[in-house]
C-alpha atoms as a PDB file:
ATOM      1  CA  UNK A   1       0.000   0.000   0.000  1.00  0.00           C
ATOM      2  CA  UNK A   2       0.945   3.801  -0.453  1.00  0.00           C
ATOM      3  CA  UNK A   3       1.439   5.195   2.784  1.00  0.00           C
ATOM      4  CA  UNK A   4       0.957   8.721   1.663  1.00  0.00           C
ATOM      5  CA  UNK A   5      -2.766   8.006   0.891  1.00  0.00           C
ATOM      6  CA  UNK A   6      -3.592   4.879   1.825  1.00  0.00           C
ATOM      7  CA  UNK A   7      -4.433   3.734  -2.088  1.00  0.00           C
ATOM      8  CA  UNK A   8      -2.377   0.715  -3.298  1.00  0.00           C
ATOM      9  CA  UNK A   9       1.115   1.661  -4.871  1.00  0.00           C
ATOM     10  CA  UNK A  10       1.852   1.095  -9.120  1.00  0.00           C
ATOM     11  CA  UNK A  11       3.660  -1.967  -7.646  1.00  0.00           C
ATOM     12  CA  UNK A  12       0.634  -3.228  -5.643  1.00  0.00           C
ATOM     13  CA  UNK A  13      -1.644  -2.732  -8.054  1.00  0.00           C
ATOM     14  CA  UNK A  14       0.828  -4.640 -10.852  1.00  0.00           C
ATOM     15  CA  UNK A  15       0.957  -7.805  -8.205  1.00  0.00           C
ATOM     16  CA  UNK A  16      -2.617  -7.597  -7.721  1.00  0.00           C
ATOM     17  CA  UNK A  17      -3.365  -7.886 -11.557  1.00  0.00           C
ATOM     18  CA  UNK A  18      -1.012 -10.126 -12.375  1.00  0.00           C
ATOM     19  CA  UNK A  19      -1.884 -12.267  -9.456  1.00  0.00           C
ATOM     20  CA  UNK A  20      -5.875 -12.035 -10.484  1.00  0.00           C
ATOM     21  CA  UNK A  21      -4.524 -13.872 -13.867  1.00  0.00           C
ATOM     22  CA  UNK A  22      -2.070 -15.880 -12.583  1.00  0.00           C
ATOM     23  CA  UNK A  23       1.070 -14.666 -13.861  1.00  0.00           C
ATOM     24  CA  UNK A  24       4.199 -13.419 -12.281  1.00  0.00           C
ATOM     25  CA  UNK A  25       5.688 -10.113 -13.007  1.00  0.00           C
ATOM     26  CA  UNK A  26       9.431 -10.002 -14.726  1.00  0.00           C
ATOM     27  CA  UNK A  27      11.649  -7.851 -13.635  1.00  0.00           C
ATOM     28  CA  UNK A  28      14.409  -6.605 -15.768  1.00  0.00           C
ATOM     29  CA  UNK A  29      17.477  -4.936 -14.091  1.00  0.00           C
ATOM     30  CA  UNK A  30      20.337  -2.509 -15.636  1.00  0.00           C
ATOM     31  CA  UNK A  31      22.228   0.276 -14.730  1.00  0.00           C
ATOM     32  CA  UNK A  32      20.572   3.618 -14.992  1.00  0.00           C
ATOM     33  CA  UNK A  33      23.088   5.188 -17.637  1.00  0.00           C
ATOM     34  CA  UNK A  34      24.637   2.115 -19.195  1.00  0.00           C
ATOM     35  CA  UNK A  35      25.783   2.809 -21.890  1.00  0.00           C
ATOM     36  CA  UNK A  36      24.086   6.290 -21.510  1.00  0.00           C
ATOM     37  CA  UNK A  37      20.942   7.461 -20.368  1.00  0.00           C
ATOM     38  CA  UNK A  38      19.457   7.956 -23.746  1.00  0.00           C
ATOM     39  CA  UNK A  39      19.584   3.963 -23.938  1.00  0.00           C
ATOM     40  CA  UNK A  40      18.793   3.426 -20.859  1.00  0.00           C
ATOM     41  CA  UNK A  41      15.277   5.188 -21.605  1.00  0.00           C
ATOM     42  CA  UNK A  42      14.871   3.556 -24.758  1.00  0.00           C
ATOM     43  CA  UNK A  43      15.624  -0.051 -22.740  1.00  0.00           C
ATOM     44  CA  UNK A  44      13.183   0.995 -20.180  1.00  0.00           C
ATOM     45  CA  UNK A  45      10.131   1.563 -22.909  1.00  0.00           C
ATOM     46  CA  UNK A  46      11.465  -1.840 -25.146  1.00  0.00           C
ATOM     47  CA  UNK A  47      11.367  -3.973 -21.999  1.00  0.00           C
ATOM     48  CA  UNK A  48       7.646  -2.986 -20.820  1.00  0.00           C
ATOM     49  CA  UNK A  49       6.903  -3.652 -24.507  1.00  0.00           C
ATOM     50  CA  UNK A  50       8.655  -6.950 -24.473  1.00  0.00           C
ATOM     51  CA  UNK A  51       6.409  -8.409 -21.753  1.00  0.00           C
ATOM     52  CA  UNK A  52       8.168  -6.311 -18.326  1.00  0.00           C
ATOM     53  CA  UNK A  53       6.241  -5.801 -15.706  1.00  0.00           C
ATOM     54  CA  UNK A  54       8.237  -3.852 -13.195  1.00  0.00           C
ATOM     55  CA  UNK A  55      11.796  -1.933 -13.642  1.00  0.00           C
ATOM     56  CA  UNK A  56      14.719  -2.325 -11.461  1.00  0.00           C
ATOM     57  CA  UNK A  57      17.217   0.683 -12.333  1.00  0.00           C
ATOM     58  CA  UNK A  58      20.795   0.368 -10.301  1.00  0.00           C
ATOM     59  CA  UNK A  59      22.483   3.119  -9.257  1.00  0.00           C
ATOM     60  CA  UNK A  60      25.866   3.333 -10.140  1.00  0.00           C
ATOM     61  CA  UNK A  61      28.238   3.056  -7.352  1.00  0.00           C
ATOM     62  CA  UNK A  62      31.839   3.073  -7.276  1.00  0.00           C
ATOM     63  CA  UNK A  63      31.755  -0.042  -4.376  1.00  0.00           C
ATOM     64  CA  UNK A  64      29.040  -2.446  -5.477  1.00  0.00           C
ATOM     65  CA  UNK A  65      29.489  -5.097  -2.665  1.00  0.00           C
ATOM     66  CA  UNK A  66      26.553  -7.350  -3.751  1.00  0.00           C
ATOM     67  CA  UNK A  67      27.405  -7.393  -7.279  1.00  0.00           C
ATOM     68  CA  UNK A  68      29.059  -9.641  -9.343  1.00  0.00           C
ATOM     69  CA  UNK A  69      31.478  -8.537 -12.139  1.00  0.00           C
ATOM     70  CA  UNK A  70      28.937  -8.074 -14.694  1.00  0.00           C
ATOM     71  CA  UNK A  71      26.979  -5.515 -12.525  1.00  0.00           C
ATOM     72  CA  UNK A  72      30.422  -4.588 -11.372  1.00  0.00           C
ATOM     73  CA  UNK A  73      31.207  -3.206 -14.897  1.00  0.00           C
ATOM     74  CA  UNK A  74      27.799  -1.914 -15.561  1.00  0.00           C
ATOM     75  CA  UNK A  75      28.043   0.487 -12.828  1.00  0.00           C
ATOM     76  CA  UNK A  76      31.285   1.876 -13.714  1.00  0.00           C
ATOM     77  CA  UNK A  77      30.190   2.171 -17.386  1.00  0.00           C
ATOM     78  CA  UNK A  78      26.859   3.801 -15.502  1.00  0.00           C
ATOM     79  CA  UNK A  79      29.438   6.215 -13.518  1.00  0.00           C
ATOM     80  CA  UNK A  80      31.470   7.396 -16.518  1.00  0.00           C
ATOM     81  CA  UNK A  81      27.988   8.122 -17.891  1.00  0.00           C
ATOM     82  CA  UNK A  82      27.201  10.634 -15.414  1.00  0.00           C
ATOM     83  CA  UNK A  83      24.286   8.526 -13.930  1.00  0.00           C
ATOM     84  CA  UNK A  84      23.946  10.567 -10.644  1.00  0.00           C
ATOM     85  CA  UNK A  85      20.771  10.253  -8.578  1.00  0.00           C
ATOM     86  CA  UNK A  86      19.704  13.895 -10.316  1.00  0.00           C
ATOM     87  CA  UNK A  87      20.100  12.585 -13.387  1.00  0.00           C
ATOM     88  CA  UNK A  88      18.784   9.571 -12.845  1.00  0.00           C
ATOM     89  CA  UNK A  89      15.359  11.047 -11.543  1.00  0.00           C
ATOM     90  CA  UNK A  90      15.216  13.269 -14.474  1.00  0.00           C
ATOM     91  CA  UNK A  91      15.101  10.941 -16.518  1.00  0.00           C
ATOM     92  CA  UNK A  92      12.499   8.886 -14.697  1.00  0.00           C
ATOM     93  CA  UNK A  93      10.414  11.970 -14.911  1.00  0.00           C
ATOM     94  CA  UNK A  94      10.949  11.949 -18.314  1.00  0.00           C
ATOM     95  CA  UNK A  95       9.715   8.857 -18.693  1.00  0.00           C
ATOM     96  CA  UNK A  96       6.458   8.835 -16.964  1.00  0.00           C
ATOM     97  CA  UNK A  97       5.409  11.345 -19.689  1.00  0.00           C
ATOM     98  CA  UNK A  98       5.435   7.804 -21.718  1.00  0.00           C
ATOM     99  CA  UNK A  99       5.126   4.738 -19.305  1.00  0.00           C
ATOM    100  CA  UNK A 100       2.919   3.942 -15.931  1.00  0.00           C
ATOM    101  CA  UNK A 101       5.538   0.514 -15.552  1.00  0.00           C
ATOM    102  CA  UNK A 102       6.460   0.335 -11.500  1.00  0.00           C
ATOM    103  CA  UNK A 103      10.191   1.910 -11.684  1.00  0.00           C
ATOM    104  CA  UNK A 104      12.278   0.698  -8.893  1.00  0.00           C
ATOM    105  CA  UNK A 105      15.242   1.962  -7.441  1.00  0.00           C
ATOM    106  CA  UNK A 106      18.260  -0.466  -6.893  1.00  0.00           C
ATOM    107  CA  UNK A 107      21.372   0.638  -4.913  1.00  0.00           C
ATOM    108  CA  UNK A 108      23.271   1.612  -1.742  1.00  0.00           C
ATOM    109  CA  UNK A 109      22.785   3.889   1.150  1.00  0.00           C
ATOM    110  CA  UNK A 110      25.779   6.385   0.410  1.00  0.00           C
ATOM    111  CA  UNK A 111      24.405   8.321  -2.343  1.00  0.00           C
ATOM    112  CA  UNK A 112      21.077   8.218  -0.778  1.00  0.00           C
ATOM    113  CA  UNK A 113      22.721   9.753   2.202  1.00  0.00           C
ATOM    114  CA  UNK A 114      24.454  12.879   1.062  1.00  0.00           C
ATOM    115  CA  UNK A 115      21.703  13.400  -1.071  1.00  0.00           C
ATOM    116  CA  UNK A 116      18.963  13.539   2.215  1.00  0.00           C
ATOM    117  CA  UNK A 117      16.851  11.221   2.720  1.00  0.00           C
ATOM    118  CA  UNK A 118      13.813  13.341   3.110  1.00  0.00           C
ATOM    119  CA  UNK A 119      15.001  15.637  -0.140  1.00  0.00           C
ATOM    120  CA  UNK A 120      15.530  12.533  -1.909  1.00  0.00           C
ATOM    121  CA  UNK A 121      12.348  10.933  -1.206  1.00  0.00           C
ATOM    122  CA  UNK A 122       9.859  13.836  -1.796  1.00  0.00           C
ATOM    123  CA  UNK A 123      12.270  14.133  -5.281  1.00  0.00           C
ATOM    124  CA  UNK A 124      11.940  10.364  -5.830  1.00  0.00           C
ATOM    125  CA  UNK A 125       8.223  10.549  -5.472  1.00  0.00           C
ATOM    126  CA  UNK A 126       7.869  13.732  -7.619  1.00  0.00           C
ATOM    127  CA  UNK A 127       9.354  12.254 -10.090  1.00  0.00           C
ATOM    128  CA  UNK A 128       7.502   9.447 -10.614  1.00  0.00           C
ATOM    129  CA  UNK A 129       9.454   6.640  -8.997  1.00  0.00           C
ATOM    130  CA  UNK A 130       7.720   3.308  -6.675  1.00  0.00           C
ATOM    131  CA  UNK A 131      10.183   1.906  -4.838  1.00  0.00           C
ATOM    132  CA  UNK A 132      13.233   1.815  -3.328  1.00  0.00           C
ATOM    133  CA  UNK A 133      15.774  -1.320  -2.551  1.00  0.00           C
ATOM    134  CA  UNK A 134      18.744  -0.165  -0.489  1.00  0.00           C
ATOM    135  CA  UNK A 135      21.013  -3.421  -0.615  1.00  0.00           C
ATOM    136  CA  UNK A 136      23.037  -2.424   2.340  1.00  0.00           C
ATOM    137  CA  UNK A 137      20.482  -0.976   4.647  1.00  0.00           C
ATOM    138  CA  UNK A 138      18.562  -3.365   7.247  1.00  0.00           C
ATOM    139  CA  UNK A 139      15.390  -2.191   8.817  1.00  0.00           C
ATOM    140  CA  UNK A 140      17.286  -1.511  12.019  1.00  0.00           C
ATOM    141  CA  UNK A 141      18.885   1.087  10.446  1.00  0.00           C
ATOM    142  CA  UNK A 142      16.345   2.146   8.329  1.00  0.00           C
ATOM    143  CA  UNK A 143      14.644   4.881   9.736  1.00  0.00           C
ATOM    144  CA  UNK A 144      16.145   7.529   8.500  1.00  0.00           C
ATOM    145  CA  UNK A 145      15.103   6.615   4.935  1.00  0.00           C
ATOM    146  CA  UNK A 146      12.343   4.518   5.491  1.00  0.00           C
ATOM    147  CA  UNK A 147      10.263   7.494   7.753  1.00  0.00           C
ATOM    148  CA  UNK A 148      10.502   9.828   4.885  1.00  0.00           C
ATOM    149  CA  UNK A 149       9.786   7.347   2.101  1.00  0.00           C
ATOM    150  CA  UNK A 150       6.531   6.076   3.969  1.00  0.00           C
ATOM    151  CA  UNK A 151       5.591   9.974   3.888  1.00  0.00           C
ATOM    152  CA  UNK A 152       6.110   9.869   0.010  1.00  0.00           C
ATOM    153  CA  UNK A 153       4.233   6.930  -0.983  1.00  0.00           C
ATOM    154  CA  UNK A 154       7.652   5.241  -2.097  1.00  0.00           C
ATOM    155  CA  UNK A 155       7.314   0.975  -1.367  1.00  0.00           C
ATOM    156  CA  UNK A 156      10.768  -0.010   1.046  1.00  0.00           C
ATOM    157  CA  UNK A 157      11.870  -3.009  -0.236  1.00  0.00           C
ATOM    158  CA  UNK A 158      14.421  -5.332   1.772  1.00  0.00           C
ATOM    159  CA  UNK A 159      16.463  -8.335   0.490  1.00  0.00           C
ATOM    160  CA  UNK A 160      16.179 -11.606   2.164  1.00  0.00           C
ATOM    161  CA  UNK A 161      18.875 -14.603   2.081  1.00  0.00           C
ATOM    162  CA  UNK A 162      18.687 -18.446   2.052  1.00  0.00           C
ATOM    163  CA  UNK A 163      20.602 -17.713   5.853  1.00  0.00           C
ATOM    164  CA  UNK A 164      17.888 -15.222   6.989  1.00  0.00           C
ATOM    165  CA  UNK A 165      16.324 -16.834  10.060  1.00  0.00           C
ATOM    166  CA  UNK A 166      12.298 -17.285   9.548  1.00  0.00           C
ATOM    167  CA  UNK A 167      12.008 -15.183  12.794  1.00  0.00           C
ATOM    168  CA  UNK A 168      14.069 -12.262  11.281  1.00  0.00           C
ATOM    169  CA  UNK A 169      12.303 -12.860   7.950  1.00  0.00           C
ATOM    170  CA  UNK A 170       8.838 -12.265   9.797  1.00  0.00           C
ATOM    171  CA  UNK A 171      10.547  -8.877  11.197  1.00  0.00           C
ATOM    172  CA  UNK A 172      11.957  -7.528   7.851  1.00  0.00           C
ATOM    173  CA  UNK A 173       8.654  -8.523   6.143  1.00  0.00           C
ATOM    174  CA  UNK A 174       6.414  -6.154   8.705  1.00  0.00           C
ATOM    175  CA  UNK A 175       8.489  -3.259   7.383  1.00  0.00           C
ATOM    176  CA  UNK A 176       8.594  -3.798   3.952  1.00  0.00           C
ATOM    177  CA  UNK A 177       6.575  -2.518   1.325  1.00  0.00           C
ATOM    178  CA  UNK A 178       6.038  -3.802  -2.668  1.00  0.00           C
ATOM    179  CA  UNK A 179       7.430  -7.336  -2.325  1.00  0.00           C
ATOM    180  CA  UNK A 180      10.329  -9.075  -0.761  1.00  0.00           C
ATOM    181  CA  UNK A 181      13.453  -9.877  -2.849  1.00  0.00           C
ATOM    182  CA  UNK A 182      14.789 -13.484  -1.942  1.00  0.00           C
ATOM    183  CA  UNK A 183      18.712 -13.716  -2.995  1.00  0.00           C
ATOM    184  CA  UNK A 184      18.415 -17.296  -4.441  1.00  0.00           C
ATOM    185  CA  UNK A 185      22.191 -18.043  -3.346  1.00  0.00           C
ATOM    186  CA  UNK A 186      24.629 -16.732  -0.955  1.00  0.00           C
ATOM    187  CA  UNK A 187      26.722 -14.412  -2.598  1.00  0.00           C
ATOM    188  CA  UNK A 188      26.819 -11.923  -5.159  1.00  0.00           C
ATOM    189  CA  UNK A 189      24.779 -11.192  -8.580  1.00  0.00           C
ATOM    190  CA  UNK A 190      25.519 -13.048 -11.493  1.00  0.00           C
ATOM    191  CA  UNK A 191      24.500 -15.199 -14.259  1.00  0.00           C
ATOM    192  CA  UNK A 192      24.995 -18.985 -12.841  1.00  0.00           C
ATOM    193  CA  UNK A 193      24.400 -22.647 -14.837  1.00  0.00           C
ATOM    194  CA  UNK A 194      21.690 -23.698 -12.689  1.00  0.00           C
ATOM    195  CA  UNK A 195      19.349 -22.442  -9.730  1.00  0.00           C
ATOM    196  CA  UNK A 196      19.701 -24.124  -5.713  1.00  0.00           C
ATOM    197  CA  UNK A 197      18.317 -27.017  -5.107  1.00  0.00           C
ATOM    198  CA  UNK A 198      16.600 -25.793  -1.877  1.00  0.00           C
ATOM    199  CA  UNK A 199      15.534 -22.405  -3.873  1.00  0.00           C
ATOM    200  CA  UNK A 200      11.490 -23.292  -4.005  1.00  0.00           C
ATOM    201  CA  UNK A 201      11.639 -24.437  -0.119  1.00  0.00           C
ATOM    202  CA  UNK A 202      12.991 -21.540   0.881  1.00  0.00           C
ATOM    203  CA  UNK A 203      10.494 -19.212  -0.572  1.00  0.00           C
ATOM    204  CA  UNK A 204       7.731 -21.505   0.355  1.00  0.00           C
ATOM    205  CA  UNK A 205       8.562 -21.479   3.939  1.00  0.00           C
ATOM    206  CA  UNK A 206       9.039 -17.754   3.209  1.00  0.00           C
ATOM    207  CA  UNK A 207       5.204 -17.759   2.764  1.00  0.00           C
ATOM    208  CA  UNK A 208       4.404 -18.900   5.718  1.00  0.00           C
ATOM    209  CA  UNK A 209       5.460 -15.696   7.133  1.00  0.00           C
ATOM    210  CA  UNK A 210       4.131 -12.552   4.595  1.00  0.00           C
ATOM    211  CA  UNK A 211       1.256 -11.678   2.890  1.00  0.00           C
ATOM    212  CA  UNK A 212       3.741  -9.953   0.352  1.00  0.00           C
ATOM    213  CA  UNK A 213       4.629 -11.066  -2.889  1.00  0.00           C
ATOM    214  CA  UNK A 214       7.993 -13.107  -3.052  1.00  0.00           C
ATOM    215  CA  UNK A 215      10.525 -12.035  -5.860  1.00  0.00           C
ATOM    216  CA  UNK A 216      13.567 -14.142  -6.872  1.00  0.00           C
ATOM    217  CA  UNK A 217      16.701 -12.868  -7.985  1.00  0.00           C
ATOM    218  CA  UNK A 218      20.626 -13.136  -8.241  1.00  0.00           C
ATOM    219  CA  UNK A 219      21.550 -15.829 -10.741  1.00  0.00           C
ATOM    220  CA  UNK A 220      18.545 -16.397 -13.061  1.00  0.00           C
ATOM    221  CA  UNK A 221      20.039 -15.935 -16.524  1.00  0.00           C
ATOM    222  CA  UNK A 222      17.624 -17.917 -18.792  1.00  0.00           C
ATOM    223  CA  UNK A 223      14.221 -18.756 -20.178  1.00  0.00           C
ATOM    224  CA  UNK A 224      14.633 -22.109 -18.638  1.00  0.00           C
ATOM    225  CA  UNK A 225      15.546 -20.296 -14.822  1.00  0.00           C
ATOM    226  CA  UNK A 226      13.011 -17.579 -15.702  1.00  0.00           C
ATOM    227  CA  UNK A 227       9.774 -20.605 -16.046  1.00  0.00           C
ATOM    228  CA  UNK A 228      11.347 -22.682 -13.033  1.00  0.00           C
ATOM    229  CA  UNK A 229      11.048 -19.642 -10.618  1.00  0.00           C
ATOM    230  CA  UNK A 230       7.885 -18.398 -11.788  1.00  0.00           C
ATOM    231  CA  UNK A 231       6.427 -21.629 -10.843  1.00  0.00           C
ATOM    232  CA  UNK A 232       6.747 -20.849  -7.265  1.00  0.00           C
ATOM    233  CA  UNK A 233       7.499 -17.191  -7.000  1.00  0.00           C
ATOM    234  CA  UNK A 234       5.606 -13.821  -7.595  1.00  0.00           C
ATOM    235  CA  UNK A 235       8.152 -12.068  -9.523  1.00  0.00           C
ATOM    236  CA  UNK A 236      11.251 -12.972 -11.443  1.00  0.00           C
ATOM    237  CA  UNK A 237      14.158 -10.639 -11.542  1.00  0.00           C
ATOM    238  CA  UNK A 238      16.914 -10.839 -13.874  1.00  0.00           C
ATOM    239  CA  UNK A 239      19.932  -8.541 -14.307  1.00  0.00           C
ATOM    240  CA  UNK A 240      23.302  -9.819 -15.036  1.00  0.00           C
ATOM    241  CA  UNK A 241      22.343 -11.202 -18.271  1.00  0.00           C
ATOM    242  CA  UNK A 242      21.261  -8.210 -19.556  1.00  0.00           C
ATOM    243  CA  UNK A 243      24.103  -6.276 -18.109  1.00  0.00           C
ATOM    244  CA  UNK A 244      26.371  -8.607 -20.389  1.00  0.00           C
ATOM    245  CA  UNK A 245      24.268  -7.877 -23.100  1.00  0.00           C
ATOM    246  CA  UNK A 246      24.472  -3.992 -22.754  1.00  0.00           C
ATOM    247  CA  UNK A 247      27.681  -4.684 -22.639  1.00  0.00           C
ATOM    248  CA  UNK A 248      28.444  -7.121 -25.625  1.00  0.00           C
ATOM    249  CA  UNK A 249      25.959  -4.994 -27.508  1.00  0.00           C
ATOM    250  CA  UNK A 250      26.963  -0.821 -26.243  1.00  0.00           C
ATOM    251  CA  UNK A 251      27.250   1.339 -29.317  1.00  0.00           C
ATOM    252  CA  UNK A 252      25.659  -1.085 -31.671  1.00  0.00           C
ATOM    253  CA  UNK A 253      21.817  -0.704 -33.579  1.00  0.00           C
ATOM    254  CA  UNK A 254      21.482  -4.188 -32.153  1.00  0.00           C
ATOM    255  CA  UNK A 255      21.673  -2.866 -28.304  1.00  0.00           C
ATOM    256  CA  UNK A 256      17.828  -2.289 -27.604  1.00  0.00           C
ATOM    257  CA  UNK A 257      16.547  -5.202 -30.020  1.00  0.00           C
ATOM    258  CA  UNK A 258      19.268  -7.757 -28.223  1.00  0.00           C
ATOM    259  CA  UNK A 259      17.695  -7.120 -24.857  1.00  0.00           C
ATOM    260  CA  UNK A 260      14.159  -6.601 -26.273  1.00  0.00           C
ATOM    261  CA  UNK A 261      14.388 -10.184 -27.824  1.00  0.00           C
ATOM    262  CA  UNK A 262      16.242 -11.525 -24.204  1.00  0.00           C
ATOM    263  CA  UNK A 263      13.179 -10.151 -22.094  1.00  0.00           C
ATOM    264  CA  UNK A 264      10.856 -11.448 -24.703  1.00  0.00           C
ATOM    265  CA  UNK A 265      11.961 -14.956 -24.336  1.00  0.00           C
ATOM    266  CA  UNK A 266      11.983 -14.908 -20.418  1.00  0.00           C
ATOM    267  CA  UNK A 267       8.345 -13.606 -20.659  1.00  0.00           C
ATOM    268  CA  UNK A 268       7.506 -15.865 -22.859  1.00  0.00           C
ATOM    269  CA  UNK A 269       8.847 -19.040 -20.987  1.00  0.00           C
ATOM    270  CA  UNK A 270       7.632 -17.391 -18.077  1.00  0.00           C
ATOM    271  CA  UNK A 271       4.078 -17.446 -19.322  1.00  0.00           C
ATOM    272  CA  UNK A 272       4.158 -20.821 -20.694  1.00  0.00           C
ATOM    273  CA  UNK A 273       5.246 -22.415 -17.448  1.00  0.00           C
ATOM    274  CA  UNK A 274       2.900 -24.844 -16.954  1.00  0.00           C
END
């Protein structure tokens, strides 16, 4: 729900609808200004016409601990870009002139920080942004930033890991807002040959515990990954494929069609799961 108003976020209302036709929401992921922000935008509009549901943008960050070296090189391609939290809502305001898809921010607390939280939120919000995922920011030390998003309307969304403790899980759920993002492995992003073995008990015994949807992300880098998880989880998040194909792909006509035709097939399997 939007705390602002009390009506249901973009994000809420895209798990509801999905969830009334029982289908699970992809999430693409990429670096807000990888290559540059004029692609970024352009990915942004080809995904939700490939089948997207949501958006995960990452902030660029010069220490990415929870990313792998795809996502590694992304943001550092993101950084020489210029993608700066002002620039990156800019553009997001640009783009709700074109697109109502759920836009979610994906990064760390440092930017955030220096920024303000409150400044940042109310400038998050105005610009047309849903959510925010702050990978190295637990709700015990949330309140600086989670106080002022609440007041915007902007959903809080915390990771979960296959070693968070069901009792902790219940905790970090009561706080959140959107979904919960269950890190399928222990360690960082990146595109991996197959998923855990334990992966669909550990978001069923998730359940048990939130009302919220359940994404699943970190290591899903196929069609075949994308159907598996959507079999048993709300929402299926994939990034370091595409951040490989930005890069294989940066300052070629073939860069927005490449990942348009990637997100296509994980909808696609996604939808055909049965």
């Amino acid at each position: 729900m939007s705390p602002q108003n009390g009506a249901p976020s973009r994000i809420t209302r895209t798990f509801s609808a999905l969830r009334a036709n029982g289908q699970r929401a992809l999430v693409p992921y990429f670096v807000a200004g990888d290559p540059d922000f004029a692609s970024t935008r352009r990915l942004v509009l080809e995904c939700a016409a490939r089948g997207a549901d949501l958006i995960e943008l990452g902030v660029a960050f010069s220490d990415p601990m929870a990313d792998g070296p795809a996502n590694q090189r992304a943001s550092a391609r993101g950084l020489k870009a210029g993608a700066t939290l002002p620039a990156i809502l800019s553009m997001v305001a640009d783009l709700r002139k074109t697109t109502e898809i759920p836009i979610i921010l994906f990064g760390y607390f440092n930017p955030i920080f220096h920024y303000g939280c409150a400044r940042f939120c109310a400038d998050a919000a105005a610009a047309g942004l849903d959510g925010l995922l702050v990978v190295d920011l637990p709700p015990e030390e949330a309140a600086e930033l989670a106080a002022p998003a609440r007041a915007a309307g902007l959903d809080l969304i915390y990771l979960l890991a296959p070693t968070t403790p069901l009792a902790r899980s219940r905790a970090i759920a009561r706080n959140a807002g959107g979904f919960l993002y269950f890190v399928s492995v222990t360690g960082v992003t990146g595109a991996r040959a197959t998923l855990p073995a334990d992966l669909e008990a550990n978001v069923t015994a998730l359940r048990a515990v939130t009302d919220l949807p359940i994404g699943v992300g970190f290591g899903i880098s196929t069609p075949a990954h994308a159907a598996a998880v959507a079999r048993f989880a709300d929402a299926v998040v994939v990034g370091s494929a595409i951040s490989q194909l930005i890069e294989t792909h940066a300052g070629s006509d073939r860069l927005i069609t490449a990942v348009g035709d990637f997100v296509g097939s994980l909808k696609r399997a996604m939808l055909e799961r049965a």
